[in-house]
Protein backbone atom coordinates (compact mmCIF):
# COMPACT_ATOMS: atom_id res chain seq x y z
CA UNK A 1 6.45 5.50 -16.29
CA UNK A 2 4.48 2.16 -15.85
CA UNK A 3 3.81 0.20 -19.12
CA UNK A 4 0.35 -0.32 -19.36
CA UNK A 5 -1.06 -3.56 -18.80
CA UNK A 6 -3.33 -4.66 -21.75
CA UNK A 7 -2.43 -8.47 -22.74
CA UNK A 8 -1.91 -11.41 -20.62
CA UNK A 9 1.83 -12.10 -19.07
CA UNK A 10 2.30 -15.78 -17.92
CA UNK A 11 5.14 -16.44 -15.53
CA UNK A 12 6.69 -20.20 -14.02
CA UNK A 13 6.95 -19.74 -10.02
CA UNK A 14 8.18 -22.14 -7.80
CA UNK A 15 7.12 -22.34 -4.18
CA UNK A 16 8.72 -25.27 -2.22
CA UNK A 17 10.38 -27.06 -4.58
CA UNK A 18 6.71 -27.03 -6.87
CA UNK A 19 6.27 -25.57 -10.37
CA UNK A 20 3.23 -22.96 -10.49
CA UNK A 21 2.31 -20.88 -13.76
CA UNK A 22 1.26 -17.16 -12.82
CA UNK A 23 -1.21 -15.64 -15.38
CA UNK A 24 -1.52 -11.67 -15.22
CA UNK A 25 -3.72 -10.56 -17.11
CA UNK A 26 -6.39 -6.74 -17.22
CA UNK A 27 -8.73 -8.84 -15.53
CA UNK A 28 -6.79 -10.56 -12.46
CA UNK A 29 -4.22 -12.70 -11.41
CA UNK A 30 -4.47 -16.59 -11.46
CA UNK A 31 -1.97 -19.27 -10.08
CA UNK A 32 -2.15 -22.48 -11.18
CA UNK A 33 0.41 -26.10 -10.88
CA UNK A 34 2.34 -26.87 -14.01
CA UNK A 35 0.48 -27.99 -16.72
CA UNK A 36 -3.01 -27.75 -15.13
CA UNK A 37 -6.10 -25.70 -16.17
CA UNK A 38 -7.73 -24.64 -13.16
CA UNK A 39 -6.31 -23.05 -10.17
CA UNK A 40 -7.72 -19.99 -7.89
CA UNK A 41 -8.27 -16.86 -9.66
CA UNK A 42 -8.94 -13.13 -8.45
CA UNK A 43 -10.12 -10.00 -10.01
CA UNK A 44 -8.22 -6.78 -9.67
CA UNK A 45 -11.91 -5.81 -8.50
CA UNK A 46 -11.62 -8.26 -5.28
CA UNK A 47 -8.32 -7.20 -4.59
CA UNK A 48 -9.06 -3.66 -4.50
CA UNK A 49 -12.36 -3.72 -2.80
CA UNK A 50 -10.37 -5.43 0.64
CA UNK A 51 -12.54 -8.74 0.04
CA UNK A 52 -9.56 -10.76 -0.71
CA UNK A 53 -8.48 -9.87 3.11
CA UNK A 54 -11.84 -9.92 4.74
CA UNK A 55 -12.09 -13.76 3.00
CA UNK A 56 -8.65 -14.48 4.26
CA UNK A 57 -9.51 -13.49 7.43
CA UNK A 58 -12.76 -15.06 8.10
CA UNK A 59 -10.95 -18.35 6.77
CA UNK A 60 -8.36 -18.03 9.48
CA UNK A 61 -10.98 -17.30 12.20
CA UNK A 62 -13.46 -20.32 11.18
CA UNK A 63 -10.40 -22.51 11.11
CA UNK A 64 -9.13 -21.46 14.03
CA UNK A 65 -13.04 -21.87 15.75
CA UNK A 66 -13.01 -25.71 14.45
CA UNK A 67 -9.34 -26.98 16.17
């Protein structure tokens, strides 16, 4: 059985050799560097709903319009 998520789990990451702090929390999942503030954030909402991928997506197809 799952334990229910109901208070906020912070986590250190590192990705290439950089230090990233990984806040879980009821309402989404945020990743921001070491010792910063701000970083992108997403709701479990956005996840579920497929917008996160649709976004994703039209990011890689604009990018790949303006090489």
């Amino acid at each position: 059985m799952a334990t229910r998520l109901d208070k906020t789990l912070k986590r250190e990451l590192e990705v290439e050799g950089k230090l990233y702090t990984v806040t879980i929390s009821p309402e989404g999942v945020k990743i921001v560097p070491k010792g910063a503030r701000k970083g992108p954030e997403i709701t479990w909402q956005t996840l579920l709903s497929g917008d996160a991928e649709l976004r994703r997506d039209l990011n890689v197809s604009v990018d790949a319009y303006s090489e």
